[in-house]
C-alpha atoms as a PDB file:
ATOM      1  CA  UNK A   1    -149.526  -8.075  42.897  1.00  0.00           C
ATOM      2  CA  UNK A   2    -149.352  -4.509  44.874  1.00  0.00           C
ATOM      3  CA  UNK A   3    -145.572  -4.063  45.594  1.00  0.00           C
ATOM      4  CA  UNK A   4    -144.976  -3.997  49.425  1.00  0.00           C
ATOM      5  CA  UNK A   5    -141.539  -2.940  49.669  1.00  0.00           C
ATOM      6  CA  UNK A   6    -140.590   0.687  49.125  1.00  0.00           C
ATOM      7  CA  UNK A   7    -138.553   1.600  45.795  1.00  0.00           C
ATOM      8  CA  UNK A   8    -136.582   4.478  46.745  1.00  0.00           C
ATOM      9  CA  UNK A   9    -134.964   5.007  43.174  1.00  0.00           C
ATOM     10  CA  UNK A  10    -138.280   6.043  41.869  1.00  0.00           C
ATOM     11  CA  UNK A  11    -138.708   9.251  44.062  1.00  0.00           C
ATOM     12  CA  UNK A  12    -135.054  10.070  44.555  1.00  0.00           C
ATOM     13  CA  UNK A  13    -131.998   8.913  42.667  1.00  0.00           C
ATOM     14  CA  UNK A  14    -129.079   9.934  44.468  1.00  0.00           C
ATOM     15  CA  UNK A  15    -129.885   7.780  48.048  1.00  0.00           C
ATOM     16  CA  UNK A  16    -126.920   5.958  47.656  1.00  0.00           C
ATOM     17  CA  UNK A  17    -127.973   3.417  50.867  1.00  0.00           C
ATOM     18  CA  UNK A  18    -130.662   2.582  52.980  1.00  0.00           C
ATOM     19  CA  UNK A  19    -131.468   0.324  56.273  1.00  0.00           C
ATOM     20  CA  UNK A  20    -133.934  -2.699  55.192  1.00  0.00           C
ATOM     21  CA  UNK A  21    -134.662  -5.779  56.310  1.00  0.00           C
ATOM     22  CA  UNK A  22    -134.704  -9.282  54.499  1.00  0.00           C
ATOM     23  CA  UNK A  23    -138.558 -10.127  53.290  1.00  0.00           C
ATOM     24  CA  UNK A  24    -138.072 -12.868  51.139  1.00  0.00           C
ATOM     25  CA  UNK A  25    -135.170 -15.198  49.750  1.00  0.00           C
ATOM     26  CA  UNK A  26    -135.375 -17.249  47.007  1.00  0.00           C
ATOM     27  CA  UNK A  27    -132.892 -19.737  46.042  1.00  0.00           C
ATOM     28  CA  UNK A  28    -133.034 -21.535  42.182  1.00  0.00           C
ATOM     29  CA  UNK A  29    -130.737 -21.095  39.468  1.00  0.00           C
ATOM     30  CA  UNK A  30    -129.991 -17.777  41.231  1.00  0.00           C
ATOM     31  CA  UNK A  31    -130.675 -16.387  44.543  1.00  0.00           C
ATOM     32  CA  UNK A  32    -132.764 -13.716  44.715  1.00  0.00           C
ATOM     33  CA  UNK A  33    -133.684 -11.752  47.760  1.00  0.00           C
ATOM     34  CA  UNK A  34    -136.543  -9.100  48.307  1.00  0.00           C
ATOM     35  CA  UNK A  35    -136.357  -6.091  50.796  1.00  0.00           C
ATOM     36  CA  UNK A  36    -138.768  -4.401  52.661  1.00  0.00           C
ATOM     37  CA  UNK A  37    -137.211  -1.228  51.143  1.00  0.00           C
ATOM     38  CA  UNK A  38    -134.544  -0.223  48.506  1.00  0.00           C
ATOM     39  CA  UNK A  39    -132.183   1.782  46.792  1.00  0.00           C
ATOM     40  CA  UNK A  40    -131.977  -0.479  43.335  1.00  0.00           C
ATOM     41  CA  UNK A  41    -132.991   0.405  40.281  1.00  0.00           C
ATOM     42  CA  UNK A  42    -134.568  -2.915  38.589  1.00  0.00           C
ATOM     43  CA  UNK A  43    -133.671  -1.342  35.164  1.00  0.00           C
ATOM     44  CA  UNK A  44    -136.062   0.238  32.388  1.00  0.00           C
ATOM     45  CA  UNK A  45    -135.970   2.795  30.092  1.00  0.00           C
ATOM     46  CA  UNK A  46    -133.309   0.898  28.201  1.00  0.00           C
ATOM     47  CA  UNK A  47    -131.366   1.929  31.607  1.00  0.00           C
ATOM     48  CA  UNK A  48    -129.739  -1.209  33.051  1.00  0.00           C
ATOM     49  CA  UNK A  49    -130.321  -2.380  36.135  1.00  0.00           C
ATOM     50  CA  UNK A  50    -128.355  -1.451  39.924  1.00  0.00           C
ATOM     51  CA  UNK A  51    -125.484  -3.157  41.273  1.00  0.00           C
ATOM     52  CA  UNK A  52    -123.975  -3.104  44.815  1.00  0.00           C
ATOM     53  CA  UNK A  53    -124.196  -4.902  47.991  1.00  0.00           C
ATOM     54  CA  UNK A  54    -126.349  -6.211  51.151  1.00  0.00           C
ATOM     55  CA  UNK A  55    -124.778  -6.220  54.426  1.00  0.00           C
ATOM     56  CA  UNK A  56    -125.711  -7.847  57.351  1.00  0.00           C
ATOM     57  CA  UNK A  57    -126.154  -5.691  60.099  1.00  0.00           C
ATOM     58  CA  UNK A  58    -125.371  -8.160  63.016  1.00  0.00           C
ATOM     59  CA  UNK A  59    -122.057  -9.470  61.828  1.00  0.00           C
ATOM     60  CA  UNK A  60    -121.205  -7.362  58.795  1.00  0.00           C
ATOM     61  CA  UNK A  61    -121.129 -10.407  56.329  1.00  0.00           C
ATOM     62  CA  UNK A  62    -121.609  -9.277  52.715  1.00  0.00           C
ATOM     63  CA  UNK A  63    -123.133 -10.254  49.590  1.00  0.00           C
ATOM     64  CA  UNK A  64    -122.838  -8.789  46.074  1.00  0.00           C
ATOM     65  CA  UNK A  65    -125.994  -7.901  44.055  1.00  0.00           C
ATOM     66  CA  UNK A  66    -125.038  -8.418  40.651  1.00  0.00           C
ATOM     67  CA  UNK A  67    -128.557  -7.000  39.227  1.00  0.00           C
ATOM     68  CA  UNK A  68    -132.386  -6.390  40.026  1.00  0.00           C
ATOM     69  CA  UNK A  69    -135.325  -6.705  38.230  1.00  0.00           C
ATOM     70  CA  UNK A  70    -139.431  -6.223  38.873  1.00  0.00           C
ATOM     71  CA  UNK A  71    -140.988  -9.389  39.658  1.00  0.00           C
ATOM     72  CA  UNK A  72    -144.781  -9.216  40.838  1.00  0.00           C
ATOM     73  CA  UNK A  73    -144.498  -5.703  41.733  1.00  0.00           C
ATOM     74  CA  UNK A  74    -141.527  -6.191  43.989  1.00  0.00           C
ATOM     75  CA  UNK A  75    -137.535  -5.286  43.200  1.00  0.00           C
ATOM     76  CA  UNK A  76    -136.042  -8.335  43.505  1.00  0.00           C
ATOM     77  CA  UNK A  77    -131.970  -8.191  43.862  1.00  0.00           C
ATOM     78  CA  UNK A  78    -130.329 -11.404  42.581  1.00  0.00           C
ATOM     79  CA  UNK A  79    -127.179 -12.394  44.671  1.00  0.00           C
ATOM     80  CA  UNK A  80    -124.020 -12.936  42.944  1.00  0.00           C
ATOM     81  CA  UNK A  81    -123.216 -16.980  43.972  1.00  0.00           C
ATOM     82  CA  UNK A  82    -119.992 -17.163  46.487  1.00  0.00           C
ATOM     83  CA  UNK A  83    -120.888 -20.514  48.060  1.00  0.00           C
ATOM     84  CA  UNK A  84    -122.175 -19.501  51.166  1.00  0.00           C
ATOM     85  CA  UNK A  85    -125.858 -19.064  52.759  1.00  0.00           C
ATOM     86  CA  UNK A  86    -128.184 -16.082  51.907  1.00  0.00           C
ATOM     87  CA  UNK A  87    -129.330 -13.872  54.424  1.00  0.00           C
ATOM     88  CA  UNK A  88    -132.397 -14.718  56.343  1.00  0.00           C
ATOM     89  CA  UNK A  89    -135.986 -13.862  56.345  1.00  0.00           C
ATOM     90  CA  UNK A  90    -136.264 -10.964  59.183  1.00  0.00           C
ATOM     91  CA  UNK A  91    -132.477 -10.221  58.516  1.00  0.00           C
ATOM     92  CA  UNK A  92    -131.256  -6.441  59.625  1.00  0.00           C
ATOM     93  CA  UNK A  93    -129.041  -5.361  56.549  1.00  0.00           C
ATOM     94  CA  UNK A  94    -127.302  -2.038  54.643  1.00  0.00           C
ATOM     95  CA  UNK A  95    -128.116  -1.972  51.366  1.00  0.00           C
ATOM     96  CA  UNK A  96    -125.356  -0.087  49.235  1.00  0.00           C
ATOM     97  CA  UNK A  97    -125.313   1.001  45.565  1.00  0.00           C
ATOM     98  CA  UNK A  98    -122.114   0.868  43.026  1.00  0.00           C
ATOM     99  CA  UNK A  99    -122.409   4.173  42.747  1.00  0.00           C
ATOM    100  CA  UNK A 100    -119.879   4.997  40.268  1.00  0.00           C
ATOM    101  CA  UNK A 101    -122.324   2.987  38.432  1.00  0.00           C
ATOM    102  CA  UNK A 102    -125.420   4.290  38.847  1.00  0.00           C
ATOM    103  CA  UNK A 103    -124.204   7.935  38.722  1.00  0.00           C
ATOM    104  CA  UNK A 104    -122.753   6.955  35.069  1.00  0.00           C
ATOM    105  CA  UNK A 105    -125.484   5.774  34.504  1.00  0.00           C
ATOM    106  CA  UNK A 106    -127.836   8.816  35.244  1.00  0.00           C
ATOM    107  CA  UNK A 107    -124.877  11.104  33.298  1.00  0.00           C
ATOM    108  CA  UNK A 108    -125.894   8.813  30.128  1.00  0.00           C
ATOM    109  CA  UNK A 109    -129.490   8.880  30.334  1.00  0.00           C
ATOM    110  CA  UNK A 110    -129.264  12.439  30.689  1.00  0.00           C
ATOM    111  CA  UNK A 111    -127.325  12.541  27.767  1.00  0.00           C
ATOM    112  CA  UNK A 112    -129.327  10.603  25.689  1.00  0.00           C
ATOM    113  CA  UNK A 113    -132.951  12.523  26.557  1.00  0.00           C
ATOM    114  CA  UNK A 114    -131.067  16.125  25.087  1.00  0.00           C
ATOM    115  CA  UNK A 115    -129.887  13.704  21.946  1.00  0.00           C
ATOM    116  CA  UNK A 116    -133.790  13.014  21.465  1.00  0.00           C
ATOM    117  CA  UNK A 117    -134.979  16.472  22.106  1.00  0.00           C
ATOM    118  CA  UNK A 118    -132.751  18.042  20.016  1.00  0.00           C
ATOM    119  CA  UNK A 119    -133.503  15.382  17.353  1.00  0.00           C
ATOM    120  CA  UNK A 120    -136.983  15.905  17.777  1.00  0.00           C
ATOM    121  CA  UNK A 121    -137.111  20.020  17.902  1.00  0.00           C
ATOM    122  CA  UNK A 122    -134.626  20.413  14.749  1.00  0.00           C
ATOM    123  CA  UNK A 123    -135.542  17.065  12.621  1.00  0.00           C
ATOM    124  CA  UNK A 124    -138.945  15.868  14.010  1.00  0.00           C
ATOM    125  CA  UNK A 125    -137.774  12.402  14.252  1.00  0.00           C
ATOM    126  CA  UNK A 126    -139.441  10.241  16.775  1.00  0.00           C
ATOM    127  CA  UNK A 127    -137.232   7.464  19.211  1.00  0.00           C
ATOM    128  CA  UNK A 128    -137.923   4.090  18.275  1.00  0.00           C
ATOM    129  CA  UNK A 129    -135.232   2.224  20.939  1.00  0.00           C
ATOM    130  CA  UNK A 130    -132.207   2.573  22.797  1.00  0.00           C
ATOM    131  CA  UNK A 131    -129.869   1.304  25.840  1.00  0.00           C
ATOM    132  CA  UNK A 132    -127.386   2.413  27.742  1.00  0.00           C
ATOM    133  CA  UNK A 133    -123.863   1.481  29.491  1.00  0.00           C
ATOM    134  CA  UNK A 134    -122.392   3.637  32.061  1.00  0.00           C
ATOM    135  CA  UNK A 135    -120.631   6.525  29.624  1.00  0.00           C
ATOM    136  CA  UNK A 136    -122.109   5.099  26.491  1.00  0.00           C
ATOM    137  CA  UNK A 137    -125.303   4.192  24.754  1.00  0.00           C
ATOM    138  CA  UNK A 138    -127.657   3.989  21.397  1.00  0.00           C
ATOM    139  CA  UNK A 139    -130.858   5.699  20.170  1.00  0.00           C
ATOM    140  CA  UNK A 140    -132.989   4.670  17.642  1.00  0.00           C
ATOM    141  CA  UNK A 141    -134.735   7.303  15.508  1.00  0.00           C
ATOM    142  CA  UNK A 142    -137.125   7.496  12.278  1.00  0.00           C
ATOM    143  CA  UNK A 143    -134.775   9.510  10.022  1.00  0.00           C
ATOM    144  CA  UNK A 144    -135.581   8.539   5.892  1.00  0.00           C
ATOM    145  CA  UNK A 145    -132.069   9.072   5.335  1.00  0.00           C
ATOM    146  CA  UNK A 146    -128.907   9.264   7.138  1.00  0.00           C
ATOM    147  CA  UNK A 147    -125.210  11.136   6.701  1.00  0.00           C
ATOM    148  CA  UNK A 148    -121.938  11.610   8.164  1.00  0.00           C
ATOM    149  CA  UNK A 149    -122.779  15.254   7.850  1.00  0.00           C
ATOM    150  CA  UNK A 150    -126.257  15.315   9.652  1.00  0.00           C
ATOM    151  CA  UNK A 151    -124.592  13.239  12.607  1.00  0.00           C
ATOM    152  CA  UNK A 152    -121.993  15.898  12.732  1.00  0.00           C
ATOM    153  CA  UNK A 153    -124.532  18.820  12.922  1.00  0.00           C
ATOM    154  CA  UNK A 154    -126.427  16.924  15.342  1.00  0.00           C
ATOM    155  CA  UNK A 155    -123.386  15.392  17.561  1.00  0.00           C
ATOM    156  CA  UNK A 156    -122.149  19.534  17.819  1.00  0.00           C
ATOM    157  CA  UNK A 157    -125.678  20.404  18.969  1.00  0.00           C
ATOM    158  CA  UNK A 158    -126.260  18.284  21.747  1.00  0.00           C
ATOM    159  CA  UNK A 159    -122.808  18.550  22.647  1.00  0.00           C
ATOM    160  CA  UNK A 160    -123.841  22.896  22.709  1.00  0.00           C
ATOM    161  CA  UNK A 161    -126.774  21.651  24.859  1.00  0.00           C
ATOM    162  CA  UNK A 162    -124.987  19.565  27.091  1.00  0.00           C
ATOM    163  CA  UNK A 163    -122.115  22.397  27.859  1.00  0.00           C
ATOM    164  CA  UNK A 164    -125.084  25.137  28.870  1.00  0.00           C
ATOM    165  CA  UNK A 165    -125.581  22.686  32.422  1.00  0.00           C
ATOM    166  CA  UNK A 166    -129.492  23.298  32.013  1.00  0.00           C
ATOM    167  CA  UNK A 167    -131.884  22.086  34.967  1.00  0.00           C
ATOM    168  CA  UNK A 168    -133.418  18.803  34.664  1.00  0.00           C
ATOM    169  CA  UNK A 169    -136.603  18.428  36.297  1.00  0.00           C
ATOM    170  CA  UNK A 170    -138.900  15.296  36.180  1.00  0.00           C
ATOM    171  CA  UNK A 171    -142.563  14.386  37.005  1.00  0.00           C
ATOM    172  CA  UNK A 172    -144.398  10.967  37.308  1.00  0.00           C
ATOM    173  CA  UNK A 173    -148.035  11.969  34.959  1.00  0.00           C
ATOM    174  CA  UNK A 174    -150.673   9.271  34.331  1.00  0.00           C
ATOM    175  CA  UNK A 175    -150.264   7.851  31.021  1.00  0.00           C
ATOM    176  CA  UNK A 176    -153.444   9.726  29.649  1.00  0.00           C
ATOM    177  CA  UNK A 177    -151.894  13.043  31.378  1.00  0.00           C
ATOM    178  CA  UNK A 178    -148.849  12.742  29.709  1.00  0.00           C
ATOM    179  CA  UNK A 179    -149.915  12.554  26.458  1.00  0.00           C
ATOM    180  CA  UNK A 180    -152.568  15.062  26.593  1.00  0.00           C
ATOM    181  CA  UNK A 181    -149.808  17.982  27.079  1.00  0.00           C
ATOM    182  CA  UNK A 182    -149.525  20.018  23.340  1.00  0.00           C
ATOM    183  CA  UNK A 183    -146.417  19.165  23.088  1.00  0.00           C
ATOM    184  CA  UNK A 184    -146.849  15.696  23.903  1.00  0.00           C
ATOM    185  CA  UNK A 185    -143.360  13.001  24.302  1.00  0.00           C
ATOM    186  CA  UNK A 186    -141.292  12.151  21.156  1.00  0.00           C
ATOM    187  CA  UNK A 187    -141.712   8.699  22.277  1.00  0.00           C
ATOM    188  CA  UNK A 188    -143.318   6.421  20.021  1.00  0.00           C
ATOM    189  CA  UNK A 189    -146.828   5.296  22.046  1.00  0.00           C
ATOM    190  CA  UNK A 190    -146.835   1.969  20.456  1.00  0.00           C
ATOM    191  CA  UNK A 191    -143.287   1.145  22.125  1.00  0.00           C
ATOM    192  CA  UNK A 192    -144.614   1.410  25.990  1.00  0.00           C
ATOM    193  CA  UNK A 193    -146.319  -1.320  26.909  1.00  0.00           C
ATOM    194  CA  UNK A 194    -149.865  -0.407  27.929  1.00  0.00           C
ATOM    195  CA  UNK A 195    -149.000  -1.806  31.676  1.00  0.00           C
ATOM    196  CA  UNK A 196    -146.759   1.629  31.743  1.00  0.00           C
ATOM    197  CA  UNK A 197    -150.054   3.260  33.192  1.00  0.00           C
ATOM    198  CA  UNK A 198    -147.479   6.368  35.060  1.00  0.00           C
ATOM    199  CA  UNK A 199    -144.994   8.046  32.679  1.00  0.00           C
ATOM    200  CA  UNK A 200    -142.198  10.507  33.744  1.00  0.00           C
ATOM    201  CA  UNK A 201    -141.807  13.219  32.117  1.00  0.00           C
ATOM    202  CA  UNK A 202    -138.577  14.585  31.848  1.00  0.00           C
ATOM    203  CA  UNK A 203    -137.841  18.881  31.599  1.00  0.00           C
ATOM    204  CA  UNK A 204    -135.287  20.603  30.277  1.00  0.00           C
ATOM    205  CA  UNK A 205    -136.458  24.153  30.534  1.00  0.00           C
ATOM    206  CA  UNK A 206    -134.504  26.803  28.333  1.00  0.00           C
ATOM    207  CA  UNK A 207    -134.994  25.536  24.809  1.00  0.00           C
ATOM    208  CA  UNK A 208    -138.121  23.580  23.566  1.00  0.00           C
ATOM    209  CA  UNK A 209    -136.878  20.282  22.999  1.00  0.00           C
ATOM    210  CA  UNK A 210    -137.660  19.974  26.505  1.00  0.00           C
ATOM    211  CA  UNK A 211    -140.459  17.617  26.926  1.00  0.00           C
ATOM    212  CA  UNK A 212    -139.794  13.823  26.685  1.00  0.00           C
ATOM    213  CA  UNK A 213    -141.245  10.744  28.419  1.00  0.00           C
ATOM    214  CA  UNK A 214    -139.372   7.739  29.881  1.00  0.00           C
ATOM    215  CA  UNK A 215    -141.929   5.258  29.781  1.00  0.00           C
ATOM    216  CA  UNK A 216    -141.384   4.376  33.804  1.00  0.00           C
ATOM    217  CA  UNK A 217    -139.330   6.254  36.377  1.00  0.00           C
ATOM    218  CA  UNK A 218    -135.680   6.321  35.496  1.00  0.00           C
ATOM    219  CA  UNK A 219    -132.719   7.812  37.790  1.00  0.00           C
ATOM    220  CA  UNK A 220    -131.634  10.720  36.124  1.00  0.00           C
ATOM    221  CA  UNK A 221    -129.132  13.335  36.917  1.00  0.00           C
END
């Protein structure tokens, strides 16, 4: 299924809100609603998923979205139960992020792309997994052996990267583009799915850790 609706958070992270109106609603063990256009983030990238709020343009009544996810190409945002009706098909609404969230969010996936490139540039180790919570997260890497000391030296060096404010810059490559470039992604192949057919690649120019794929388009600072 070709997604209809447009998925703002792909091109540009930091729309906070957007006009959209009400294409589908779905009620079940959750309700789920699907917009003609959006600001959510479905999650990916071990990056969790948007929260916020729909609000009905005609008399201002609210709903919490308490996550989103990709369902048949669409970003569907599942409604946080309150006892009352959905909004309607055709609805007129605001759609508004948590953006203390998200912008956490972006901070730690920033954070966590110069932890793999400096990984990567000084030890060669490749990611194997991660997540993320706003101002925390976990990577996975193929070390042989682990220390107290070697996360020291490497917890000092991102921490040097971090505090010289580089540029990020990103780019959504075909998957075969991506991973034609020399120095191709420290990301494992085998862990993106071969449905990821577009890759971002993520830039941090200055030092040449730089170069590191996301698998699908992530919000990033």
């Amino acid at each position: 299924m070709t997604a209809t609706g447009e998925q703002i958070a792909y091109s540009d992270a930091y729309i906070r809100t957007v006009e959209a109106r009400v294409a589908a609603v779905e009620s079940g063990d959750a309700t789920t609603v699907v917009l003609d256009r959006t600001v959510f983030y479905p999650g990916g990238g071990g990056q969790p998923s948007d929260r916020g709020f729909i609000i009905r343009t005609g008399d201002g009544r609210m709903w919490t979205v308490r996550g989103a996810r990709k369902a048949g190409g669409e970003i569907v945002h599942e409604l946080q139960p309150d006892g009352s009706d959905p909004p309607a098909v055709g609805d007129l609404v605001q759609v508004d992020l948590e953006w203390a969230r998200r912008f956490a969010l972006m901070r730690t996936h920033t954070a966590l792309h110069a932890l793999c490139g400096v990984v990567w540039r000084d030890y060669g180790a490749q990611v194997t997994g991660g997540n993320m919570e706003p101002g925390s997260g976990r990577m996975d890497f193929e070390f042989e052996r682990m220390s107290g000391d070697l996360v020291d030296t490497i917890e000092s060096t991102v921490n040097a990267e971090l505090a010289a404010a580089r540029d990020v810059r990103v780019a959504v490559l075909p998957r075969a583009e991506a991973f034609a470039i020399p120095d191709a992604p420290p990301t494992m192949i085998a862990f993106l799915p071969d449905s990821c057919t577009m890759l971002l690649l993520v830039e941090i120019p200055g030092r040449r850790y730089s170069r590191q794929g996301a698998g699908v388009s992530v919000p990033l600072l």
